[in-house]
Protein backbone atom coordinates (compact mmCIF):
# COMPACT_ATOMS: atom_id res chain seq x y z
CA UNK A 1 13.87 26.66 -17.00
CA UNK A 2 17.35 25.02 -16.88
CA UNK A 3 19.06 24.79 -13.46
CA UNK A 4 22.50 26.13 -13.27
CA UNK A 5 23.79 24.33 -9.89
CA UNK A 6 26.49 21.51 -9.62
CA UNK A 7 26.70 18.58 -7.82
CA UNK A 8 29.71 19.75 -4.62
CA UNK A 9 31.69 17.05 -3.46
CA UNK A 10 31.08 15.49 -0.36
CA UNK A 11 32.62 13.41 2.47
CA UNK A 12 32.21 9.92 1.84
CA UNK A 13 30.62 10.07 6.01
CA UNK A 14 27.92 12.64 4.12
CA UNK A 15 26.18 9.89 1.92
CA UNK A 16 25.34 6.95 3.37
CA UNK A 17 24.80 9.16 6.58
CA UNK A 18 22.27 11.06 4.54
CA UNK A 19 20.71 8.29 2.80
CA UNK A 20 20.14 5.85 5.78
CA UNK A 21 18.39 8.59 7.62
CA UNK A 22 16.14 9.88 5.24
CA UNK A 23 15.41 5.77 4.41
CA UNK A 24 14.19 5.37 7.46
CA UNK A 25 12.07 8.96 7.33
CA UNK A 26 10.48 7.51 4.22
CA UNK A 27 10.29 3.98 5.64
CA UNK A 28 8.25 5.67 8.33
CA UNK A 29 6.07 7.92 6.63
CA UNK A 30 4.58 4.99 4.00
CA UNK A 31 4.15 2.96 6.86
CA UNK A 32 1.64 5.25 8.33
CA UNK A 33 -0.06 5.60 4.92
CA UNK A 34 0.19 1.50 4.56
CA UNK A 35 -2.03 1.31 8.18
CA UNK A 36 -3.97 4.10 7.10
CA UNK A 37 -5.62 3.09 3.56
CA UNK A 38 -7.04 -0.21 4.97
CA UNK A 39 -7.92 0.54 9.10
CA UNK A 40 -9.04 4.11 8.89
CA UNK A 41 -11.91 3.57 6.81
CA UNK A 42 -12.89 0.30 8.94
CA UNK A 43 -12.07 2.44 11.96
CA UNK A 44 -14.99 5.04 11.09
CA UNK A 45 -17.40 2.34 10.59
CA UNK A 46 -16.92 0.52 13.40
CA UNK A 47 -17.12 3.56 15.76
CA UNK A 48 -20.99 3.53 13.90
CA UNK A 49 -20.32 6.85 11.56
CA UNK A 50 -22.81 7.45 9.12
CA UNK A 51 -21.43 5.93 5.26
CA UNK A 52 -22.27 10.39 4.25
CA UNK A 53 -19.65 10.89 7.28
CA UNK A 54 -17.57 8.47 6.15
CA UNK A 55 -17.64 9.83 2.71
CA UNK A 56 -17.18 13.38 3.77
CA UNK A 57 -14.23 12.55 5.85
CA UNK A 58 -12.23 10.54 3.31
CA UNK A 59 -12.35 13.46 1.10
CA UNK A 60 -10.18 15.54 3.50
CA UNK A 61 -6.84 15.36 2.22
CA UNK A 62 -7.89 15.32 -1.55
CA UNK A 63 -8.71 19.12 -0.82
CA UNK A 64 -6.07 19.70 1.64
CA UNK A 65 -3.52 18.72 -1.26
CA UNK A 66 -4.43 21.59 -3.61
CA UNK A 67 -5.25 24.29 -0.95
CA UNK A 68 -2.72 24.39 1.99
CA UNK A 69 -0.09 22.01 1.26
CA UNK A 70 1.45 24.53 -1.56
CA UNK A 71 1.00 27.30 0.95
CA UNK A 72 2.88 25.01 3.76
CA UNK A 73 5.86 24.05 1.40
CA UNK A 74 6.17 27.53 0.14
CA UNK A 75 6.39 28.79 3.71
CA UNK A 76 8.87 26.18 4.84
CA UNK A 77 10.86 26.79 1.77
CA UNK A 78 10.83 30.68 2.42
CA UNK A 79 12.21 30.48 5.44
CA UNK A 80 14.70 27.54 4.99
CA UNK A 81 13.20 25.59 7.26
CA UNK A 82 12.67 21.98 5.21
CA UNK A 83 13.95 19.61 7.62
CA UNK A 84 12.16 21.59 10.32
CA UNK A 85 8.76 21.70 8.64
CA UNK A 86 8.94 17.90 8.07
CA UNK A 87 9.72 16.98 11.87
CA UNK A 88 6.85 19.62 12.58
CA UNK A 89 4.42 17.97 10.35
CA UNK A 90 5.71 14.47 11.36
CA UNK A 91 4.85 15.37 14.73
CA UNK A 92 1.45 17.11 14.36
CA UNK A 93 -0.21 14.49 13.06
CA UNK A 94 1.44 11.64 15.29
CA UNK A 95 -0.49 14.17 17.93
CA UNK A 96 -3.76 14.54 16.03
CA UNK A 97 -4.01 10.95 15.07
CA UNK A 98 -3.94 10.28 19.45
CA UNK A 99 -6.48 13.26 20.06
CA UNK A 100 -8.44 11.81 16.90
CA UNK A 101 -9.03 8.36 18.86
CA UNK A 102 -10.42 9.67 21.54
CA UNK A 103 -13.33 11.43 19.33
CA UNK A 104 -16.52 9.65 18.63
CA UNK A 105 -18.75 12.41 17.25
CA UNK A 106 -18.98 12.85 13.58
CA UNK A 107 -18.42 16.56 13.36
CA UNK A 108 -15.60 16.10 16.11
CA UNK A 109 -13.84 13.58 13.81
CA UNK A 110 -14.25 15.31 11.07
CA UNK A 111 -12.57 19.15 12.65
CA UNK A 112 -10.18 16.72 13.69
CA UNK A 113 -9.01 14.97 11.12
CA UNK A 114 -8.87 18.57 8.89
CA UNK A 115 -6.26 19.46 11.51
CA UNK A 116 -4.12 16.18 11.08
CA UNK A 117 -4.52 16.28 7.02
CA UNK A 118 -3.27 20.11 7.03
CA UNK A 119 0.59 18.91 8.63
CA UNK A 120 0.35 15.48 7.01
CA UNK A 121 -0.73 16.30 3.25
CA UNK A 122 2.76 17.96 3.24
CA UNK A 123 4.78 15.19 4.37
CA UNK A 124 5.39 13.45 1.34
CA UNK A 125 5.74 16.86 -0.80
CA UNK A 126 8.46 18.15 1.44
CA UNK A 127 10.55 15.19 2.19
CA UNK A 128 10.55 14.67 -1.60
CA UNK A 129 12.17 18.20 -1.77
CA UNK A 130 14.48 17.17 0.74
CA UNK A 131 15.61 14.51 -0.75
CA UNK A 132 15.69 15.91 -4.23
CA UNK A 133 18.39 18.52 -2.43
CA UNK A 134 20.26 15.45 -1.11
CA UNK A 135 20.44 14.60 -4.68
CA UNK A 136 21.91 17.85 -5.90
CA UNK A 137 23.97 18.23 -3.23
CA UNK A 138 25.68 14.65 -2.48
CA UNK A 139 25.02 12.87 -6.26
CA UNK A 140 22.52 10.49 -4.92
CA UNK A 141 19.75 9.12 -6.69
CA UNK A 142 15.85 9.44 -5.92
CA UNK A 143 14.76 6.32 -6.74
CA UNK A 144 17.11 4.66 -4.09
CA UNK A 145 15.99 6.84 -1.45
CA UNK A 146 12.62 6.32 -2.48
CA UNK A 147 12.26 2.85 -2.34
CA UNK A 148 12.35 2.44 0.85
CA UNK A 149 8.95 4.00 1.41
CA UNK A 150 7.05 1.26 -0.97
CA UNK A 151 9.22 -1.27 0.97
CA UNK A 152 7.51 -0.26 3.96
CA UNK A 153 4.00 0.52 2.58
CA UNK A 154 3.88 -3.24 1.87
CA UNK A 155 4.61 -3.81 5.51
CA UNK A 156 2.29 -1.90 6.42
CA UNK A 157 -0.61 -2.90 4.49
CA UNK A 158 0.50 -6.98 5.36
CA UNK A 159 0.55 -5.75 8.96
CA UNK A 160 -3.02 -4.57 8.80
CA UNK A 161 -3.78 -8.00 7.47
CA UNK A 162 -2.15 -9.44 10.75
CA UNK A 163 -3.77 -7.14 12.96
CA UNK A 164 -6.86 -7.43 11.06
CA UNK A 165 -8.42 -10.77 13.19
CA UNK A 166 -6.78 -9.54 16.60
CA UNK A 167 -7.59 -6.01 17.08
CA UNK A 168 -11.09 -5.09 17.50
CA UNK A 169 -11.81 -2.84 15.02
CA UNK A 170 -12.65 0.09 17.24
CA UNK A 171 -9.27 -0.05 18.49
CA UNK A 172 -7.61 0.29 15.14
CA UNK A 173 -6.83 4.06 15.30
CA UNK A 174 -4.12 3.19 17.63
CA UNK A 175 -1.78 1.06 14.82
CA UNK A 176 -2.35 4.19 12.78
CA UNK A 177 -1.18 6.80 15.78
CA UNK A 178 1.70 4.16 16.13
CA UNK A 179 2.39 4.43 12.67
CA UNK A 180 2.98 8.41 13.02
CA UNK A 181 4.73 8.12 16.02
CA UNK A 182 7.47 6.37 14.03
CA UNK A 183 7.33 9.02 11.85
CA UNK A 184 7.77 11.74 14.24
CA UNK A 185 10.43 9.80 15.80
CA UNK A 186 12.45 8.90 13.14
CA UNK A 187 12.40 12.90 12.18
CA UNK A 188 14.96 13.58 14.44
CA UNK A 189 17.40 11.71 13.11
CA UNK A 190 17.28 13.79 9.74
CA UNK A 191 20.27 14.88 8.87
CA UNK A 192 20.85 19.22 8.10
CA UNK A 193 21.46 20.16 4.72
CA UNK A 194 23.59 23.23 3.55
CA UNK A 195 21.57 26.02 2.50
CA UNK A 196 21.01 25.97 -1.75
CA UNK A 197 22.95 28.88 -3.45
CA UNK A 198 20.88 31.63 -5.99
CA UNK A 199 22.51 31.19 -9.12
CA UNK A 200 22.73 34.46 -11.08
CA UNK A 201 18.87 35.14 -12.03
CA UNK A 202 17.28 32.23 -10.18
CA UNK A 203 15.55 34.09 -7.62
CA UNK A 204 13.52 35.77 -10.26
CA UNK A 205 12.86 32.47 -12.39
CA UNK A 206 11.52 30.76 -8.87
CA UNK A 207 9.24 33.74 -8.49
CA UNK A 208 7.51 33.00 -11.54
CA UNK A 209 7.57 28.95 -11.32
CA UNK A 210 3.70 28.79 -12.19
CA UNK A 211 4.65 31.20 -14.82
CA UNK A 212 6.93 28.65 -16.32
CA UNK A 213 6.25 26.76 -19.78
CA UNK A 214 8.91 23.94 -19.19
CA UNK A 215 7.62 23.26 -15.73
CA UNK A 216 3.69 23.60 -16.38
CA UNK A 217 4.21 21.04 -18.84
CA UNK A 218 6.40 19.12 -16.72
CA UNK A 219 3.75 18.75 -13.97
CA UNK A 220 0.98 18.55 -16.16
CA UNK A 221 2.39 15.49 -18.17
CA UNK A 222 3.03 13.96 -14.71
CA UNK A 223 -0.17 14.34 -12.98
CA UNK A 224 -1.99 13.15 -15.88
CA UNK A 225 -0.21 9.83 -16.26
CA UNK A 226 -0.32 9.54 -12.00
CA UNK A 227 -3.97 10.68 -12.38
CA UNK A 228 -4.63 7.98 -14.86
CA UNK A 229 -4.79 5.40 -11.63
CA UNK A 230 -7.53 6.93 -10.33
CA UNK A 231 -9.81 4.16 -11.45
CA UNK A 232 -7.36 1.56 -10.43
CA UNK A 233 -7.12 2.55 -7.16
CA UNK A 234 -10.90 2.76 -6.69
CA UNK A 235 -12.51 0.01 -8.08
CA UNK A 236 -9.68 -2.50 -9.11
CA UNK A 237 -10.32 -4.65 -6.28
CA UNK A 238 -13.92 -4.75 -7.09
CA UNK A 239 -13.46 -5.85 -10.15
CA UNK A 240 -11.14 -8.45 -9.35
CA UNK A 241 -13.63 -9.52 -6.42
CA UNK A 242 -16.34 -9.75 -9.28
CA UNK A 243 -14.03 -11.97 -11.38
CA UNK A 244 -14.14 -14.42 -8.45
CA UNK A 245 -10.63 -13.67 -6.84
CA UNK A 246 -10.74 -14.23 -3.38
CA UNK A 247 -9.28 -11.70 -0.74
CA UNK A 248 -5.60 -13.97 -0.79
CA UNK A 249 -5.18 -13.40 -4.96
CA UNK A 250 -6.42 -9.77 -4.63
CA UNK A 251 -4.15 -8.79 -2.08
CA UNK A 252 -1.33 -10.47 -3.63
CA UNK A 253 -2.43 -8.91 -7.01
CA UNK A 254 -1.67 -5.17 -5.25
CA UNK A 255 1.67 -6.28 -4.04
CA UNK A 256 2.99 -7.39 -7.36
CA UNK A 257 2.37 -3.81 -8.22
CA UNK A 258 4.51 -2.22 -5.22
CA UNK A 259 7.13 -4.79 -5.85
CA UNK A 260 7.56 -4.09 -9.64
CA UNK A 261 7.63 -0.32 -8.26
CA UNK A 262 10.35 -0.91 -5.68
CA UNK A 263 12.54 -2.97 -7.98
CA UNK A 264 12.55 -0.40 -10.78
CA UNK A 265 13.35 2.81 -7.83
CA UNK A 266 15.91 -0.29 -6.98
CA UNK A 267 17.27 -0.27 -11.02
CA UNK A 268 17.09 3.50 -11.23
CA UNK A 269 20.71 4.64 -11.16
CA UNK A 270 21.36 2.01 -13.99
CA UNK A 271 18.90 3.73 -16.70
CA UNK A 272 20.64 6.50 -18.62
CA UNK A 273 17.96 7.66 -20.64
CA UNK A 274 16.73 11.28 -20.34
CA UNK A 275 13.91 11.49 -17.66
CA UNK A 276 11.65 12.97 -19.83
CA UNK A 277 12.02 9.55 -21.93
CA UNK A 278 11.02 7.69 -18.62
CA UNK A 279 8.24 9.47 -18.26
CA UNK A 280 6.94 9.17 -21.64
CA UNK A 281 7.78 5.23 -21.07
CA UNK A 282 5.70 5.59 -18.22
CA UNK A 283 3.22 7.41 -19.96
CA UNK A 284 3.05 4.53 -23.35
CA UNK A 285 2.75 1.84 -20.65
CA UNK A 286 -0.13 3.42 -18.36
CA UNK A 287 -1.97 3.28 -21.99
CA UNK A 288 -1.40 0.08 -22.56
CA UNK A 289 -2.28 -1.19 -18.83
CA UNK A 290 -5.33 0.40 -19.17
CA UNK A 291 -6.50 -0.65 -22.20
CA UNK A 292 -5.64 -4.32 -21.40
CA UNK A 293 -7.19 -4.16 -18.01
CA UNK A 294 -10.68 -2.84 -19.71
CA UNK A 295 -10.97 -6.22 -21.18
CA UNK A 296 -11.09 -8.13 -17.73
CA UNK A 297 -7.64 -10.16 -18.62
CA UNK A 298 -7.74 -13.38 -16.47
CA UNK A 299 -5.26 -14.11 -14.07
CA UNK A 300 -1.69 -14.92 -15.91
CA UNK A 301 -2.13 -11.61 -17.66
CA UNK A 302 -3.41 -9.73 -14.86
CA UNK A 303 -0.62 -10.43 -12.64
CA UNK A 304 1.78 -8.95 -15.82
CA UNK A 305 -0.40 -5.87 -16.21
CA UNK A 306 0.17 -5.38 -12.82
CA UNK A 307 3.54 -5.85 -13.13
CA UNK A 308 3.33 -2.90 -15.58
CA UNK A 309 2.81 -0.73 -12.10
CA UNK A 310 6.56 -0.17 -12.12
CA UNK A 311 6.73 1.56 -15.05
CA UNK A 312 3.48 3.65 -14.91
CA UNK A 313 3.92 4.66 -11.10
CA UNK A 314 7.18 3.88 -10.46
CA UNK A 315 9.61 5.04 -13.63
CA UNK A 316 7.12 8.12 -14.70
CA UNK A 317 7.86 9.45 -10.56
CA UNK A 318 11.41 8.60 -11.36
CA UNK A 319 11.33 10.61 -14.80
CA UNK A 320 9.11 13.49 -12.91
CA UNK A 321 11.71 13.80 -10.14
CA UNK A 322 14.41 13.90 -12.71
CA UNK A 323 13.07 16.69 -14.48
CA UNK A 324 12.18 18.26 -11.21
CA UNK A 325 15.50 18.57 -10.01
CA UNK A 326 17.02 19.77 -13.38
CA UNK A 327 14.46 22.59 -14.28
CA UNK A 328 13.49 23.94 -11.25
CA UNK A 329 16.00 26.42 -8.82
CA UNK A 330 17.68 24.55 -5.68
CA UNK A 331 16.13 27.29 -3.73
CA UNK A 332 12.88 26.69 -4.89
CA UNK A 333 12.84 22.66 -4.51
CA UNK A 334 9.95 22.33 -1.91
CA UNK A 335 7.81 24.92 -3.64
CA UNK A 336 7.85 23.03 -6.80
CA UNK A 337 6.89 19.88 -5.18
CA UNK A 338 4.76 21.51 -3.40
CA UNK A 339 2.69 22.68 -6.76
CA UNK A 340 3.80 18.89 -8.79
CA UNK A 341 1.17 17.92 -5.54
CA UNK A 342 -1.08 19.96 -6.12
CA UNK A 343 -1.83 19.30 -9.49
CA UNK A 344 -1.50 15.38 -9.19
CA UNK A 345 -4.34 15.92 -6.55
CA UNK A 346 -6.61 18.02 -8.67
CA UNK A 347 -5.90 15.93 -11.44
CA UNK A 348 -6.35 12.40 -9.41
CA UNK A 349 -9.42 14.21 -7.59
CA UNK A 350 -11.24 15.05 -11.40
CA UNK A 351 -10.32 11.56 -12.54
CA UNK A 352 -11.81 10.15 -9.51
CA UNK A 353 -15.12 11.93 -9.49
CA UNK A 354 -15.12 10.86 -13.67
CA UNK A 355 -14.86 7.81 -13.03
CA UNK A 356 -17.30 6.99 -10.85
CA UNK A 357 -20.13 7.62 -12.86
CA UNK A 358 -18.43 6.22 -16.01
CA UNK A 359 -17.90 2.78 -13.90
CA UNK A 360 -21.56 2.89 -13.26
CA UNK A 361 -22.41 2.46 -16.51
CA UNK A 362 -19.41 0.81 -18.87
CA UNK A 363 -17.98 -0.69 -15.81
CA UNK A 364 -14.22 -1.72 -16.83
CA UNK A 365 -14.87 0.47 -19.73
CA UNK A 366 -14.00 3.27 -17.22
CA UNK A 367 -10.27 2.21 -18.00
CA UNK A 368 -10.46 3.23 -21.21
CA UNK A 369 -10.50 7.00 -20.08
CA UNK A 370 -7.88 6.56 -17.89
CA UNK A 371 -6.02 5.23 -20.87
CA UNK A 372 -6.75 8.58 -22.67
CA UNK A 373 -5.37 10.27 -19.67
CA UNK A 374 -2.51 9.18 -19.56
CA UNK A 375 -1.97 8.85 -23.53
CA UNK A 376 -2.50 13.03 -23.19
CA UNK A 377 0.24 13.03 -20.51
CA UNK A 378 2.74 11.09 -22.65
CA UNK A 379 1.78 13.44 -25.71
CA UNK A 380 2.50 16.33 -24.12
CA UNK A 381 6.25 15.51 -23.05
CA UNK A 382 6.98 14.17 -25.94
CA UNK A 383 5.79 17.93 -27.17
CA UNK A 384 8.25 19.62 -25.02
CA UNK A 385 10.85 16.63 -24.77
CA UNK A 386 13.09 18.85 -26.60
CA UNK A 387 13.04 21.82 -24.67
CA UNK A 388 13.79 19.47 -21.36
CA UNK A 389 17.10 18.23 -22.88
CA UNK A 390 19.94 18.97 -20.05
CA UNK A 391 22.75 20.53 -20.62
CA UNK A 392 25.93 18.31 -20.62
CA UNK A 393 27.33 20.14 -17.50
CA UNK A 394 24.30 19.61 -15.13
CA UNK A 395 25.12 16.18 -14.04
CA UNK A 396 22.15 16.03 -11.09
CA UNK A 397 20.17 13.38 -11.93
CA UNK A 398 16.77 11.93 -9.89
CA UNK A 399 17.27 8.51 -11.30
């Protein structure tokens, strides 16, 4: 599906007007997630929830990804309401995350924390498709917008550290509702964007988006090389822990990988290969990250495969976005990210459940199948890489 739209020319007040605001919307909405991996968890536990609770809860927003947050993008997109949907769900779940620390009973928790996960699955999803617009419409690149929100995911994860030894854990919740109170805050300040013009047979196209070849493929290849983490993410640290790291080297471990990720968003605008050869880049290095990392490299060479994050995370979401913003409709922006979620959390969810089992028994073996993951990913854009060639006159770019 090739996008027709131009790039209009703006004030020179319009960009960095633009870009600061929705910086600080990103900054904002990482930072909650940066509180929430670590403290949420430790929150549950220390409030005495059962580990099947625990469990049960955690796995909230995995199904909330694939189930209501296309419905919630499509809606928002409908009714051109994108900036209003993302102060709404900015706000909701500042709100639930405050009711949610005043509940103690598992199943209270648990309703609870469905009704925050509904708003805040959507977040990311929808500012995404914001800022992919600010991209078409002002010229400015995704990669610089999105750094911002790794930038502050660091902060928030070393802030958790701080907080770790001074909070008691039962109080914990409250960083997190803090967190997404800076969110909600930091919503108003979005600025509006112009409503996206229908080019001449685009409304019918967007209809049909799942219907799509180019962009099946598109998302497929992507949440295949983003699902490929799924092992990383779980038992990395575990590993690492095994090895004999202590909690200082395994922390600092997980922010070389951020920082390799922020400095390529950082480098972004400088690339001028195609996005779908980023993402196949992406796609050749998850392989060989994996396969390196199933043979339990020591130290020197772990901290370069993790280095290897910014390409595998960081240029294939570049590449992704970039092919995003070129293939699918202006006017359908938000529903396309909406489904590019979507899959990356049914994929990541499979690879996840996988990989647990295949841990149990080849332990760092299990990397070897997220190599083949993402090896499939890179295969198929290089497939279709063709077909996703822009034409010379569409000059958007997302990195």
């Amino acid at each position: 599906m090739q996008s027709t739209r131009q790039i209009p020319t703006a004030s020179r007040k319009t960009f960095p007007s633009f870009a600061r605001r929705l910086g600080l919307f990103y900054g904002a909405i990482f930072l909650l997630s940066g509180t929430h991996l670590p403290f949420f968890p430790v929150w549950l536990r220390a409030i005495e929830l059962d580990p099947s609770w625990i469990g049960l809860i955690i796995g909230v927003p995995a199904v909330t990804r694939f189930t209501v947050l296309p419905l919630i993008t499509a809606f928002a997109e409908r009714h051109h309401a994108l900036r209003g949907a993302m102060r709404l769900s900015a706000g909701a779940t500042a709100a639930g995350f405050a009711i949610l620390g005043l509940q103690h009973l598992p199943w209270s928790i648990f309703l609870m924390y469905v009704a925050i996960c509904c708003p805040w699955t959507p977040l990311v999803p929808l500012t995404d498709a914001y800022a992919l617009r600010g991209v078409v419409s002002y010229g400015l690149d995704y990669g610089r917008l999105r750094l911002w929100g790794s930038a502050a995911f660091i902060i928030g994860t070393l802030l958790c550290r701080a907080l770790a030894d001074v909070i008691p854990a039962t109080q914990l919740i409250w960083v997190i509702m803090a967190a997404g109170l800076l969110g909600a805050v930091s919503s108003a300040a979005l600025a509006p964007l112009d409503l996206p013009t229908r080019a001449a047979g685009a409304a019918k196209r967007g209809r049909k988006l799942l219907g799509d070849r180019d962009f099946i493929c598109i998302v497929l290849s992507a949440a295949l090389v983003q699902g490929s983490h799924a092992a990383y993410y779980a038992f990395s640290a575990i590993d690492w822990q095994a090895q004999g790291f202590g909690g200082l080297t395994i922390g600092g471990l997980w922010a070389l990988g951020v920082i390799a990720e922020i400095v390529v968003f950082a480098v972004s605008p400088r690339l001028s290969w195609a996005p779908a050869n980023l993402l196949m880049i992406g796609a050749g290095a998850a392989v060989l990250r994996w396969v390196i990392a199933a043979r339990e490299p020591h130290a020197f060479a772990l901290a370069a495969v993790q280095l290897s994050h910014g390409f595998t995370f960081g240029l294939t979401l570049v590449g992704t976005m970039g092919l995003l913003v070129r293939h699918v409709p202006a006017h359908m922006t938000a529903r396309g990210q909406g489904y590019y979620a979507a899959a990356t959390g049914i994929v990541g969810s499979a690879a996840s459940v996988m990989s647990g089992p295949v841990y149990a028994q080849f332990g760092p073996g299990v990397y070897y199948l997220m190599a083949t993951m993402a090896a499939l990913g890179g295969a198929l854009m290089w497939l279709v890489r063709l077909r996703l060639t822009p034409h010379p006159h569409n000059a958007a770019s997302g990195g």
